[in-house]
Protein backbone atom coordinates (compact mmCIF):
# COMPACT_ATOMS: atom_id res chain seq x y z
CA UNK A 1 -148.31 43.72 -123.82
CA UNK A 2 -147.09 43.99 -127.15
CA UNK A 3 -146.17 41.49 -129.58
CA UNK A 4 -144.34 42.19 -132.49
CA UNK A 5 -145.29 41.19 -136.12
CA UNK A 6 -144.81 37.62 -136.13
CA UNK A 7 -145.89 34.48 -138.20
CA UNK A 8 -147.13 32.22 -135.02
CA UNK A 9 -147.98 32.82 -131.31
CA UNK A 10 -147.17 29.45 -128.91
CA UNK A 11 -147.18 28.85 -125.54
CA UNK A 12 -143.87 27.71 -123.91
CA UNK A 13 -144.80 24.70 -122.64
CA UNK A 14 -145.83 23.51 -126.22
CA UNK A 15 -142.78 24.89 -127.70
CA UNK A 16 -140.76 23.23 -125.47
CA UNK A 17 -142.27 19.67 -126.58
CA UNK A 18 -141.51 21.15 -130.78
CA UNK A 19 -138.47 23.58 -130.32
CA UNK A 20 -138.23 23.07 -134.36
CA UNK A 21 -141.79 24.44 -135.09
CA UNK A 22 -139.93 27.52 -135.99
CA UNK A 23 -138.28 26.34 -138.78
CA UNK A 24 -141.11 26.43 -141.42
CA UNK A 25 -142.03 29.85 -140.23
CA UNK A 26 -140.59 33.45 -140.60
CA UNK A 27 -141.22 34.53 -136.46
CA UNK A 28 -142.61 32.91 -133.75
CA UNK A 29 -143.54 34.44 -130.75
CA UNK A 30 -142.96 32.12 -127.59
CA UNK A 31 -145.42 33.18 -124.68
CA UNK A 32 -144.83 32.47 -121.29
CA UNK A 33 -147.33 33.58 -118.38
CA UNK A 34 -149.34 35.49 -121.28
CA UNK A 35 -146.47 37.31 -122.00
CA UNK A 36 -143.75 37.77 -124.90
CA UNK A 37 -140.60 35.52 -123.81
CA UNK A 38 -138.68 35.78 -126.84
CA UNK A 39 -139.02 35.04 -130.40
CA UNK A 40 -137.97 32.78 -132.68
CA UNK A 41 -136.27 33.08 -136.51
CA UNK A 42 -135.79 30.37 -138.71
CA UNK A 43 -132.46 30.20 -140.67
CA UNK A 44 -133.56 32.86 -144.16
CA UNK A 45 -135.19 35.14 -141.76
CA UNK A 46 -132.00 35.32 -139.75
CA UNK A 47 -129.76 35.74 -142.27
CA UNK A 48 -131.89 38.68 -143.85
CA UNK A 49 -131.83 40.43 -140.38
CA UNK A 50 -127.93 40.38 -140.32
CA UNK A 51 -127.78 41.85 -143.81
CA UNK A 52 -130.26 44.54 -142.75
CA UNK A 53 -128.04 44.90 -139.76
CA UNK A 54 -124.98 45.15 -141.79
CA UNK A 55 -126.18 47.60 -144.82
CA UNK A 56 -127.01 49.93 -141.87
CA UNK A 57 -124.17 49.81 -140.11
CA UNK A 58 -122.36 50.91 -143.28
CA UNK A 59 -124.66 53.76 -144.03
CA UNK A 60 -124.07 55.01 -140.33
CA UNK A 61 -120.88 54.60 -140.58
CA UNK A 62 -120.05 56.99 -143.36
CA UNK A 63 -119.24 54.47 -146.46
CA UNK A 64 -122.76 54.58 -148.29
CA UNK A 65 -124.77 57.74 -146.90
CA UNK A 66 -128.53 57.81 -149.08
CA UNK A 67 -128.17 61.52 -148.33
């Protein structure tokens, strides 16, 4: 089992009773059976993802090659 770099590790069951326990935090990792079920981002984190996301896609895409 891996889990990825995260902030937090909860069960599901005690997410489910706080779904907004993620927003304070950067990642949260939600377990269910023991296992990584998916993870949560708050808002910033998001956001700084998509921009990541976004600069690459423009570097693969030919417009700003570091090369």
């Amino acid at each position: 089992m891996n889990i990825l770099s995260c902030d937090q590790v909860t069960p599901i069951s005690e997410f489910r009773k706080s779904p907004f326990i993620a927003s304070g935090q950067r990642a949260i990792c939600v377990l269910k059976d023991g296992k990584p079920a998916f993870y949560t981002l708050n808002q910033l984190r998001y956001a700084q993802l998509l921009k990541i996301e976004r600069d690459f896609n423009e570097m693969i895409s030919g417009k700003k090659l570091p090369f």
